[in-house]
PDB file of N, CA and C in Angstrom:
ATOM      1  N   UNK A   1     174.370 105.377 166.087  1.00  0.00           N
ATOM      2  CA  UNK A   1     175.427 106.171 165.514  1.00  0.00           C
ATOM      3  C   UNK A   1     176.305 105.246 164.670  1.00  0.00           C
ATOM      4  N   UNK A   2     176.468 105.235 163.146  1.00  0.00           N
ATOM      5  CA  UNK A   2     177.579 104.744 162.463  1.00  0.00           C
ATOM      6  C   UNK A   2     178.575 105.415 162.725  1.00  0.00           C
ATOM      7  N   UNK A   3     179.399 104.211 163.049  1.00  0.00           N
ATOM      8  CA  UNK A   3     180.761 104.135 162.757  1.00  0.00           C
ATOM      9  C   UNK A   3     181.330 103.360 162.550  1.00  0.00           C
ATOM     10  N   UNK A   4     183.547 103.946 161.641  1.00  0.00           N
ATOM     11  CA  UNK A   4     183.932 102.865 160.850  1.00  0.00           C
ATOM     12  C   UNK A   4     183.699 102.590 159.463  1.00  0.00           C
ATOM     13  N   UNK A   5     183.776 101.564 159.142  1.00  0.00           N
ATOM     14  CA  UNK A   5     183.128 101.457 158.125  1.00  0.00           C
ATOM     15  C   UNK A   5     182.086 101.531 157.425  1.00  0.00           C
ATOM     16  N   UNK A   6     180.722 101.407 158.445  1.00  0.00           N
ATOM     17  CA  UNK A   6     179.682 101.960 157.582  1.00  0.00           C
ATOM     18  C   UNK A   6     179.290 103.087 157.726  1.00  0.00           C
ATOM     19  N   UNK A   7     180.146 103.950 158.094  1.00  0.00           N
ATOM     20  CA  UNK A   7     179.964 105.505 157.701  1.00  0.00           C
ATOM     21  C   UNK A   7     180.854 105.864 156.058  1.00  0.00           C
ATOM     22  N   UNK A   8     181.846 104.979 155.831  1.00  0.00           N
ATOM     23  CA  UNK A   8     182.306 105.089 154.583  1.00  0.00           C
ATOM     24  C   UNK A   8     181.440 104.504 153.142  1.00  0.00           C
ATOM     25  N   UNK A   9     180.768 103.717 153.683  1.00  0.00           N
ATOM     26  CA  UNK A   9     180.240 102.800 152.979  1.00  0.00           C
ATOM     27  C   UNK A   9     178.334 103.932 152.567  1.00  0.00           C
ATOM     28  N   UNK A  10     178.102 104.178 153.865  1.00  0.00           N
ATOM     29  CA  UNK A  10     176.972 105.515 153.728  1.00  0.00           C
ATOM     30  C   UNK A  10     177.534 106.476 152.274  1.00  0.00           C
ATOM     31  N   UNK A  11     178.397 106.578 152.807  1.00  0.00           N
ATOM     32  CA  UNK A  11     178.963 108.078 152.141  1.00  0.00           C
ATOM     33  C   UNK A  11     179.233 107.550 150.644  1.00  0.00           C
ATOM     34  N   UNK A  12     179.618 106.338 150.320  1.00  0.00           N
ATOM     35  CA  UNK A  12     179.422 106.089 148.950  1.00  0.00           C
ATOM     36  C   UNK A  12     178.016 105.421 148.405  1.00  0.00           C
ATOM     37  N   UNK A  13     177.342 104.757 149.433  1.00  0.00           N
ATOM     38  CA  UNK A  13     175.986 105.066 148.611  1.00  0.00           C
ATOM     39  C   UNK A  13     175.280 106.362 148.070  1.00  0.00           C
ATOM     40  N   UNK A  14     175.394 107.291 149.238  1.00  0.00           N
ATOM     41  CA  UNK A  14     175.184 108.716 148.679  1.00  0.00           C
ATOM     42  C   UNK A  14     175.230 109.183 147.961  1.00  0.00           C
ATOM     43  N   UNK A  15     176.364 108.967 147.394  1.00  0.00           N
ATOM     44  CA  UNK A  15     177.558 109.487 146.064  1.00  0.00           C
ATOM     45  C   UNK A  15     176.829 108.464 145.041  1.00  0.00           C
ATOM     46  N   UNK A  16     176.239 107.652 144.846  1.00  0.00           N
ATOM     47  CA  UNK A  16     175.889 107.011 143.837  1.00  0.00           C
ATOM     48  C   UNK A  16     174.987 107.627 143.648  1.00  0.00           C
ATOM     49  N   UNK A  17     174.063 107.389 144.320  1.00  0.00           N
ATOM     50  CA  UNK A  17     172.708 107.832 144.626  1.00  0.00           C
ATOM     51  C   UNK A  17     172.429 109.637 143.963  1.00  0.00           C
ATOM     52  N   UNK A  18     173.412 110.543 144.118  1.00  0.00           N
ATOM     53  CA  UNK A  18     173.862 111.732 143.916  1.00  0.00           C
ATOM     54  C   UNK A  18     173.883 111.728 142.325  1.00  0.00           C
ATOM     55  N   UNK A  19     174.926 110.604 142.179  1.00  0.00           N
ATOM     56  CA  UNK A  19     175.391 110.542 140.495  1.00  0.00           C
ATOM     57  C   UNK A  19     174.378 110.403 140.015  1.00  0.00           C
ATOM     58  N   UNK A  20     173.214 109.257 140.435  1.00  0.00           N
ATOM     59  CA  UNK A  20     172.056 109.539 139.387  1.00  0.00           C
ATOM     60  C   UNK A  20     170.834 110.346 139.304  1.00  0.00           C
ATOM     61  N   UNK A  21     170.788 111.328 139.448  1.00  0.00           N
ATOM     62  CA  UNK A  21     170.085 112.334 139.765  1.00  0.00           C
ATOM     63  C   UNK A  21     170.538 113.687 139.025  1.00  0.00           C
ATOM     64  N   UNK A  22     169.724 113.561 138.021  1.00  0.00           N
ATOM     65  CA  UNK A  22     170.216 115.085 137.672  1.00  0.00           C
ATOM     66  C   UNK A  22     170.346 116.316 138.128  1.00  0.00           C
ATOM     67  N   UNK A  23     171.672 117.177 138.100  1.00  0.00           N
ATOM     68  CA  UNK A  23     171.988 118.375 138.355  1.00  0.00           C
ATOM     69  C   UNK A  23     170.796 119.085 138.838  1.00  0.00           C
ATOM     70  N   UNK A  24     170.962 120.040 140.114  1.00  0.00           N
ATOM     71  CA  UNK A  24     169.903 120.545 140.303  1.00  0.00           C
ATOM     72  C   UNK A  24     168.523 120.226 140.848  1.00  0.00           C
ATOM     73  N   UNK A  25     168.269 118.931 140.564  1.00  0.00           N
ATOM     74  CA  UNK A  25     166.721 118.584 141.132  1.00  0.00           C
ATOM     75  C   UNK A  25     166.942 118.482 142.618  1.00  0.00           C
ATOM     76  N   UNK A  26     167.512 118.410 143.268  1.00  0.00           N
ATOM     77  CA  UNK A  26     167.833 118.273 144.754  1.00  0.00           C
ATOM     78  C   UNK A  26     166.630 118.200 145.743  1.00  0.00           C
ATOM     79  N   UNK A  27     166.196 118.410 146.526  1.00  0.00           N
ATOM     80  CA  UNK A  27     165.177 118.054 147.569  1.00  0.00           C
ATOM     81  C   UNK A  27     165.413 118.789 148.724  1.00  0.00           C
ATOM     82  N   UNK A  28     166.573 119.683 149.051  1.00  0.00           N
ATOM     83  CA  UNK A  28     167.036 120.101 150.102  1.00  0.00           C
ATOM     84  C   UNK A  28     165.971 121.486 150.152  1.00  0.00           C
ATOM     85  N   UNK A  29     166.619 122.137 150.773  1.00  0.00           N
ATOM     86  CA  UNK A  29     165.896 123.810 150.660  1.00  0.00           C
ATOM     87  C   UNK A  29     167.203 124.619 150.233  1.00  0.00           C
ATOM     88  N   UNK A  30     166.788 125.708 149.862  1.00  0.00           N
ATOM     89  CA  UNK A  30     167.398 126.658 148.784  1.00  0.00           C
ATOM     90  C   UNK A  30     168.152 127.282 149.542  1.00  0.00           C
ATOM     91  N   UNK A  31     169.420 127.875 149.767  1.00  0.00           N
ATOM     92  CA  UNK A  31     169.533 129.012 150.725  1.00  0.00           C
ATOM     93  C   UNK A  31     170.076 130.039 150.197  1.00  0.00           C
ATOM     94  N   UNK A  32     170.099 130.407 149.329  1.00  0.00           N
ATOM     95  CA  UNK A  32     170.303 131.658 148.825  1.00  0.00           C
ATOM     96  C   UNK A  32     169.237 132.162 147.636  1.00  0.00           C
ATOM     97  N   UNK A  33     168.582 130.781 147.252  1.00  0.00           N
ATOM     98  CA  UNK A  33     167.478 131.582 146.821  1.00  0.00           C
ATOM     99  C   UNK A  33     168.159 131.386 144.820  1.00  0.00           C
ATOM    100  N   UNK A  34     166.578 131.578 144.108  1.00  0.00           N
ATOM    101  CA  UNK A  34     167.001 131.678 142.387  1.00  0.00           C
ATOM    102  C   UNK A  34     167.003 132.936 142.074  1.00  0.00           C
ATOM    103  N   UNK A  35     167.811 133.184 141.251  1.00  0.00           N
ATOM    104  CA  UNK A  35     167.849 134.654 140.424  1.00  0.00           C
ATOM    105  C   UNK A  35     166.662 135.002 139.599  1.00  0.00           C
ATOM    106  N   UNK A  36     166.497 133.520 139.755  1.00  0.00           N
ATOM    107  CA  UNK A  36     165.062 133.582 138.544  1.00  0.00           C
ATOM    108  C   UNK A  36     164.180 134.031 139.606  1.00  0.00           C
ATOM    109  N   UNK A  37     163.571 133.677 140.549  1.00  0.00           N
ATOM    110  CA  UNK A  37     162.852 134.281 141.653  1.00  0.00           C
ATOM    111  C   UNK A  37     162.893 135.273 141.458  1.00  0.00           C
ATOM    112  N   UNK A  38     164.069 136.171 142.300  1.00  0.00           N
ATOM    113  CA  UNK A  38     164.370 137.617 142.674  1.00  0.00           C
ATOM    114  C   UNK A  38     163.290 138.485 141.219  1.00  0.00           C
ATOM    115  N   UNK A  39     164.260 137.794 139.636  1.00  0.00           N
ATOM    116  CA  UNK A  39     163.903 139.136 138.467  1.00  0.00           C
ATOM    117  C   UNK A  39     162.531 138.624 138.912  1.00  0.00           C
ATOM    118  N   UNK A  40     161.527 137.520 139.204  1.00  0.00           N
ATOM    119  CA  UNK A  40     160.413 137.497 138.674  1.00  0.00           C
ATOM    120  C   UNK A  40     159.341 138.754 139.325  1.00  0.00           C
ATOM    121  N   UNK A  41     160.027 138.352 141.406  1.00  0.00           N
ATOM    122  CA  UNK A  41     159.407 139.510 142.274  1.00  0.00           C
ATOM    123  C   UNK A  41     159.876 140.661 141.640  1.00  0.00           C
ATOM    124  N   UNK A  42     160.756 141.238 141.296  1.00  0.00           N
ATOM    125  CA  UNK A  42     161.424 142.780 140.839  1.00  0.00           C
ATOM    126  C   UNK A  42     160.516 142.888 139.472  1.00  0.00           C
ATOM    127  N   UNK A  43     159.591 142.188 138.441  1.00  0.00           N
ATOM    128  CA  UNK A  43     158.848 142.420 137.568  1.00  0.00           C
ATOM    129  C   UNK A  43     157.474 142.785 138.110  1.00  0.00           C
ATOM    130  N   UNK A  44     157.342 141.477 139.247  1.00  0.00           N
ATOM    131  CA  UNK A  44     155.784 141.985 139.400  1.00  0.00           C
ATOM    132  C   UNK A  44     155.822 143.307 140.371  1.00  0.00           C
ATOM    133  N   UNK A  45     156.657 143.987 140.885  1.00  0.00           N
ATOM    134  CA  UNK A  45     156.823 144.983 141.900  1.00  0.00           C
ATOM    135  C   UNK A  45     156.269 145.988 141.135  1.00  0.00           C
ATOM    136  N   UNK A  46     157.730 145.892 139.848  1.00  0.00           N
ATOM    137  CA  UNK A  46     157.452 146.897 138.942  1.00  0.00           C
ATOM    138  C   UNK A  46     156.213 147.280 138.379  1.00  0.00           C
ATOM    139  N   UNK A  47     155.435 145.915 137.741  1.00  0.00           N
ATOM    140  CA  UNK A  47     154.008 146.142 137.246  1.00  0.00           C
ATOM    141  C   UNK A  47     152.925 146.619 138.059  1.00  0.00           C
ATOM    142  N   UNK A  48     153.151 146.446 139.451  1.00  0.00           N
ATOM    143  CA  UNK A  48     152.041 146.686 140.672  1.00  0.00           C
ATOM    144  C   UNK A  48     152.607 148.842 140.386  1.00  0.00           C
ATOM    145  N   UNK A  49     153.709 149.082 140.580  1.00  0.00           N
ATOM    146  CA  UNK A  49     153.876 150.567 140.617  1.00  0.00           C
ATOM    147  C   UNK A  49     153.401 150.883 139.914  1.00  0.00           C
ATOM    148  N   UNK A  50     153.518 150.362 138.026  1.00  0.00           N
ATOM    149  CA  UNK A  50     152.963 150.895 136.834  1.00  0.00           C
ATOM    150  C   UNK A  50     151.690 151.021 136.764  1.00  0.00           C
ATOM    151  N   UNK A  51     150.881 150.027 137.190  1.00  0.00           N
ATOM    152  CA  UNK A  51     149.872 149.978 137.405  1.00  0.00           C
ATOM    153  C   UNK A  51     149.134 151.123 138.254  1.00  0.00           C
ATOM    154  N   UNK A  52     149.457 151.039 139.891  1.00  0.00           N
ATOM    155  CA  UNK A  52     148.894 151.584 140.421  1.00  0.00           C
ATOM    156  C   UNK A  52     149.255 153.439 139.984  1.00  0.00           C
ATOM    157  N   UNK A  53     150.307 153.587 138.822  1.00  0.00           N
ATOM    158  CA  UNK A  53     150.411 155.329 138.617  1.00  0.00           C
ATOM    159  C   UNK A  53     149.544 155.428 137.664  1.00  0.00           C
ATOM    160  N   UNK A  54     148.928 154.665 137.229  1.00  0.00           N
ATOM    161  CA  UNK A  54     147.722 154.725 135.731  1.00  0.00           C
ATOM    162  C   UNK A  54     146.810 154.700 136.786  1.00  0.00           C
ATOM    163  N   UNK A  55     146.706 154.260 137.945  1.00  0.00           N
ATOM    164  CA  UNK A  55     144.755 153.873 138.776  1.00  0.00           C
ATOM    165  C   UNK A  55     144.579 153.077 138.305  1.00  0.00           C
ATOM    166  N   UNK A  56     144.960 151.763 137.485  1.00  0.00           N
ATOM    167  CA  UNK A  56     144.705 150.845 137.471  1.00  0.00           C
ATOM    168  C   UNK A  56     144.596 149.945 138.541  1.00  0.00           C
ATOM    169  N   UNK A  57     145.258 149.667 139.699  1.00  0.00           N
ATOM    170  CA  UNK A  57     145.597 148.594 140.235  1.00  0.00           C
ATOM    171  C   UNK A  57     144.135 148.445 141.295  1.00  0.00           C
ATOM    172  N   UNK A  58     143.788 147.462 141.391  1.00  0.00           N
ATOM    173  CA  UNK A  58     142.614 147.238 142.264  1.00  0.00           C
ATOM    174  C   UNK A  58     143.068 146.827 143.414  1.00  0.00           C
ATOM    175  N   UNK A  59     142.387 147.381 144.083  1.00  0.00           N
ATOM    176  CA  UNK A  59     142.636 146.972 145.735  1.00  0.00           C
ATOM    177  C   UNK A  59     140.859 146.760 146.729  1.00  0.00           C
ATOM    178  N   UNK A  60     141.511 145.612 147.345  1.00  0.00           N
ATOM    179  CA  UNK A  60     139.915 144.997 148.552  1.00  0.00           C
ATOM    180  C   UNK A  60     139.507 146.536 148.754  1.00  0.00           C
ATOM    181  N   UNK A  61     138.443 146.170 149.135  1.00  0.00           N
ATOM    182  CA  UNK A  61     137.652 147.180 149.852  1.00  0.00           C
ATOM    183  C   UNK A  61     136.973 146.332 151.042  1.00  0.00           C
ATOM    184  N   UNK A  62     137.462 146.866 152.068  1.00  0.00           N
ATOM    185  CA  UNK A  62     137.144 146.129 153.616  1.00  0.00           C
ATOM    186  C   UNK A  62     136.127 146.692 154.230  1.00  0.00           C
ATOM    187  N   UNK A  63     135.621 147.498 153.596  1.00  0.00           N
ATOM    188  CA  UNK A  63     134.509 148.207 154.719  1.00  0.00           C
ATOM    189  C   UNK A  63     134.770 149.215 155.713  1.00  0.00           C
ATOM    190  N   UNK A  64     133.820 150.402 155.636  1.00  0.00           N
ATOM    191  CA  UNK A  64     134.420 150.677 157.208  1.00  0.00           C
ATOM    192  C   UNK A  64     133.865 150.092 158.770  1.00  0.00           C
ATOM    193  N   UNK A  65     133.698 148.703 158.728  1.00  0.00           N
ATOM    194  CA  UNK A  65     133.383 148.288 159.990  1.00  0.00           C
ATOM    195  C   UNK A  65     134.593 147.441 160.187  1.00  0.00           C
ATOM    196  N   UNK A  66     135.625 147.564 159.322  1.00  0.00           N
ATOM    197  CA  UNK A  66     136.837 145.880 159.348  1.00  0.00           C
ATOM    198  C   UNK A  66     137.756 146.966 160.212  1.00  0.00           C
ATOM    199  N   UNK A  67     138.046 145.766 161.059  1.00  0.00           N
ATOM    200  CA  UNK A  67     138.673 145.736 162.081  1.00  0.00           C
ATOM    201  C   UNK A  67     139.819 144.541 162.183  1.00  0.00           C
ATOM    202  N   UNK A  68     141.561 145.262 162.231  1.00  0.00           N
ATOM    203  CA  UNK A  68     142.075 143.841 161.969  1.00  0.00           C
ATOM    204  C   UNK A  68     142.252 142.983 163.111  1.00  0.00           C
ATOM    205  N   UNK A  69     142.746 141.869 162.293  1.00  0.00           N
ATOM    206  CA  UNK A  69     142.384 140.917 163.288  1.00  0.00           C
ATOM    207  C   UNK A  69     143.751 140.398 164.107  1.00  0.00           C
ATOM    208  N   UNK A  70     144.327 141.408 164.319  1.00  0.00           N
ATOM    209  CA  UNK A  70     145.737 141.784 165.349  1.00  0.00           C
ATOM    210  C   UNK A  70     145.113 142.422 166.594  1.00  0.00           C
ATOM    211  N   UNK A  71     144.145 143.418 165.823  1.00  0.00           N
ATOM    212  CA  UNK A  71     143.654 143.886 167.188  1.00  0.00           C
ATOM    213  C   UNK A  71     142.396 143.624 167.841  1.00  0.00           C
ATOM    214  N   UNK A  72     141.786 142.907 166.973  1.00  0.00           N
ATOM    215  CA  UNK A  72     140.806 142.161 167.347  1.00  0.00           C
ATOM    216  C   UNK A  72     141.330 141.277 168.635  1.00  0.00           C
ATOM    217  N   UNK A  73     142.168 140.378 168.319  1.00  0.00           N
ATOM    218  CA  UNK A  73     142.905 139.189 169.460  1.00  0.00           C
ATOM    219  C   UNK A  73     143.806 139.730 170.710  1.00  0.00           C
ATOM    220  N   UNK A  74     144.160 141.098 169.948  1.00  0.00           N
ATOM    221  CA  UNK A  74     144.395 141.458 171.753  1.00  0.00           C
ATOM    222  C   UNK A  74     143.701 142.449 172.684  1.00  0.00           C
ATOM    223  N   UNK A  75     142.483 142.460 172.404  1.00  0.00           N
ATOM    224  CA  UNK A  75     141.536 142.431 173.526  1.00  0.00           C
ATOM    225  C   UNK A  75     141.503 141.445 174.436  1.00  0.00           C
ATOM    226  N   UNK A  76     141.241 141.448 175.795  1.00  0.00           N
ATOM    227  CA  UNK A  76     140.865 140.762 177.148  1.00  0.00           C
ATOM    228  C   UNK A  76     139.824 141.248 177.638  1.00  0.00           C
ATOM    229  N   UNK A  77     138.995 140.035 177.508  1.00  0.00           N
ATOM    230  CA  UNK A  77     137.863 140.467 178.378  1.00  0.00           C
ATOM    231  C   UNK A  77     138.102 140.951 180.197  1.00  0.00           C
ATOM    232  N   UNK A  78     137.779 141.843 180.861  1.00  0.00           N
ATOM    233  CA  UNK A  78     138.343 142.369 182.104  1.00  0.00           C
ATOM    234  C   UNK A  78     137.279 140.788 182.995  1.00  0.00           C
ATOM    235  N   UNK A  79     136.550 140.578 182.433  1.00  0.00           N
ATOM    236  CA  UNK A  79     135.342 139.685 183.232  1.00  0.00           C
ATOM    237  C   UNK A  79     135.803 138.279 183.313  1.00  0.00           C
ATOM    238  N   UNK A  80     136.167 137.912 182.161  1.00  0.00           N
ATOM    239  CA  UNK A  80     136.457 136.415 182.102  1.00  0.00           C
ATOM    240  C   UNK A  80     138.259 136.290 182.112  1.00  0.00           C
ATOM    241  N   UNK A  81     139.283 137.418 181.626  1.00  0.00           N
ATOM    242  CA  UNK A  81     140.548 136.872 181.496  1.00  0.00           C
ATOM    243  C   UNK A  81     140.826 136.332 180.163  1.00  0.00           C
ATOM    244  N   UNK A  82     139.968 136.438 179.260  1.00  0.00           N
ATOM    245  CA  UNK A  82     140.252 135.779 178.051  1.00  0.00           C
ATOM    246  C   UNK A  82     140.148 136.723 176.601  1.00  0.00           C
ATOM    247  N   UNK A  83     140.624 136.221 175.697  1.00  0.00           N
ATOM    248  CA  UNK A  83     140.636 137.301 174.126  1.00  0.00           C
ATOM    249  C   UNK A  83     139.072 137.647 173.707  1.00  0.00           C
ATOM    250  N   UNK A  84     139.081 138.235 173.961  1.00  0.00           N
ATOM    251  CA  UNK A  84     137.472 138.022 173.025  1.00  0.00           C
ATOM    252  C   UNK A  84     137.632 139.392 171.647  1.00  0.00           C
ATOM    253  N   UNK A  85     136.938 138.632 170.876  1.00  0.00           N
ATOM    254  CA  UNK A  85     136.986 139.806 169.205  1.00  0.00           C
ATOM    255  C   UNK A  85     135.389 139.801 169.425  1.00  0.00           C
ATOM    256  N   UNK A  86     134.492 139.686 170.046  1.00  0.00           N
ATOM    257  CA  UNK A  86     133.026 140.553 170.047  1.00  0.00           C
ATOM    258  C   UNK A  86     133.149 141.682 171.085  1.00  0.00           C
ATOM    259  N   UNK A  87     133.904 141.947 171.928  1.00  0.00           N
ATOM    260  CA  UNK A  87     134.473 142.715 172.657  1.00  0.00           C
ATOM    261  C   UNK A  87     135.020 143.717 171.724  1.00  0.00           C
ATOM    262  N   UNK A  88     136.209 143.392 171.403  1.00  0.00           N
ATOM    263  CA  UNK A  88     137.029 143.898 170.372  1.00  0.00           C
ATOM    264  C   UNK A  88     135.887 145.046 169.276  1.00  0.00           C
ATOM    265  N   UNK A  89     135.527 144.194 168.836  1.00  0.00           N
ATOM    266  CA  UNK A  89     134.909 144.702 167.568  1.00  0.00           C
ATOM    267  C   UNK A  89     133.740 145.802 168.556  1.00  0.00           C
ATOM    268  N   UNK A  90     132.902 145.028 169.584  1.00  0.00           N
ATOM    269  CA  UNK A  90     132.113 146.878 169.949  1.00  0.00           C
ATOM    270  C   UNK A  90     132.982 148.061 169.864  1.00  0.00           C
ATOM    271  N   UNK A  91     134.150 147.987 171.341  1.00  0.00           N
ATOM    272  CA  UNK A  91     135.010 149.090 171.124  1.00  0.00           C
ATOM    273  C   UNK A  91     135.417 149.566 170.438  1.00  0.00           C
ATOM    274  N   UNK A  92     135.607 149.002 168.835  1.00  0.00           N
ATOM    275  CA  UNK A  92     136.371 149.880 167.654  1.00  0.00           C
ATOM    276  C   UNK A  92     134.898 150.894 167.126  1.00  0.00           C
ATOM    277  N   UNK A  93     133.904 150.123 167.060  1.00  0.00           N
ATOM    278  CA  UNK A  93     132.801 150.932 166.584  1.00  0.00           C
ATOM    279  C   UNK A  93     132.679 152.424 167.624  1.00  0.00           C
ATOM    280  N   UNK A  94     132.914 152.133 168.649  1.00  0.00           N
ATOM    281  CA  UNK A  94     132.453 153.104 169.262  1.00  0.00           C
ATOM    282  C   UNK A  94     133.318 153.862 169.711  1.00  0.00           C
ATOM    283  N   UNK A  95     134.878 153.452 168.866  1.00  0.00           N
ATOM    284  CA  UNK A  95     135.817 154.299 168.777  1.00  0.00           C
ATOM    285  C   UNK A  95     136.665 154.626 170.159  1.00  0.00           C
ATOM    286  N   UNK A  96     136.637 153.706 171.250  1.00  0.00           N
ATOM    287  CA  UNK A  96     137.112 153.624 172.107  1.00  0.00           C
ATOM    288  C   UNK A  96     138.304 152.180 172.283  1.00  0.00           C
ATOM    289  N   UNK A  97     138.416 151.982 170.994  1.00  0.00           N
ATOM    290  CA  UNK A  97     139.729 151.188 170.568  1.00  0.00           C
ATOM    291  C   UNK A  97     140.161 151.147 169.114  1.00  0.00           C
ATOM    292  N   UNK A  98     141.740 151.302 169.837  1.00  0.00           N
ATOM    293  CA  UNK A  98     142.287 152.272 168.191  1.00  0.00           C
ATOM    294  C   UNK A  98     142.846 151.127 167.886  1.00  0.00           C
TER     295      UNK A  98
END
């Protein structure tokens, strides 16, 4: 733990160290976040709506055997005590897990 003087002495290396560094480049994390961010998500939102009211927008096609894999992992095998997704995955086929 500094203390005394070389906690003053910290605090003006800092400050130097600070001064040369241009505005902005910082290293910390963001906490409120860029404006530039926000418009960029609020453009592509927009283009995904525009899109998808033309039928343009493409979307996966998973199959109908996909099964996610939330509910895949919380299956328990009753035999062993453990997760099993080959478990998982019979029961959805056979429609005895929703």
């Amino acid at each position: 733990m500094t203390r005394g003087n070389q906690r003053e002495a910290d605090r003006e290396r800092a400050a130097a160290r600070a001064s040369k560094a241009p505005k902005g480049s910082g290293t910390g994390s963001k906490v409120g976040g860029s404006s530039g961010h926000e418009e960029a998500l609020q453009a592509k939102i927009e283009l995904k709506k525009k899109l998808a009211a033309e039928g343009k927008l493409k979307t996966k096609d998973r199959g109908e055997n996909y099964v996610a894999q939330t509910k895949v992992a919380s299956v328990v095998n009753p035999h062993t005590g453990k997760k099993d997704p080959k478990l998982a995955q019979s029961l959805a086929k056979k429609g005895k897990f929703a």
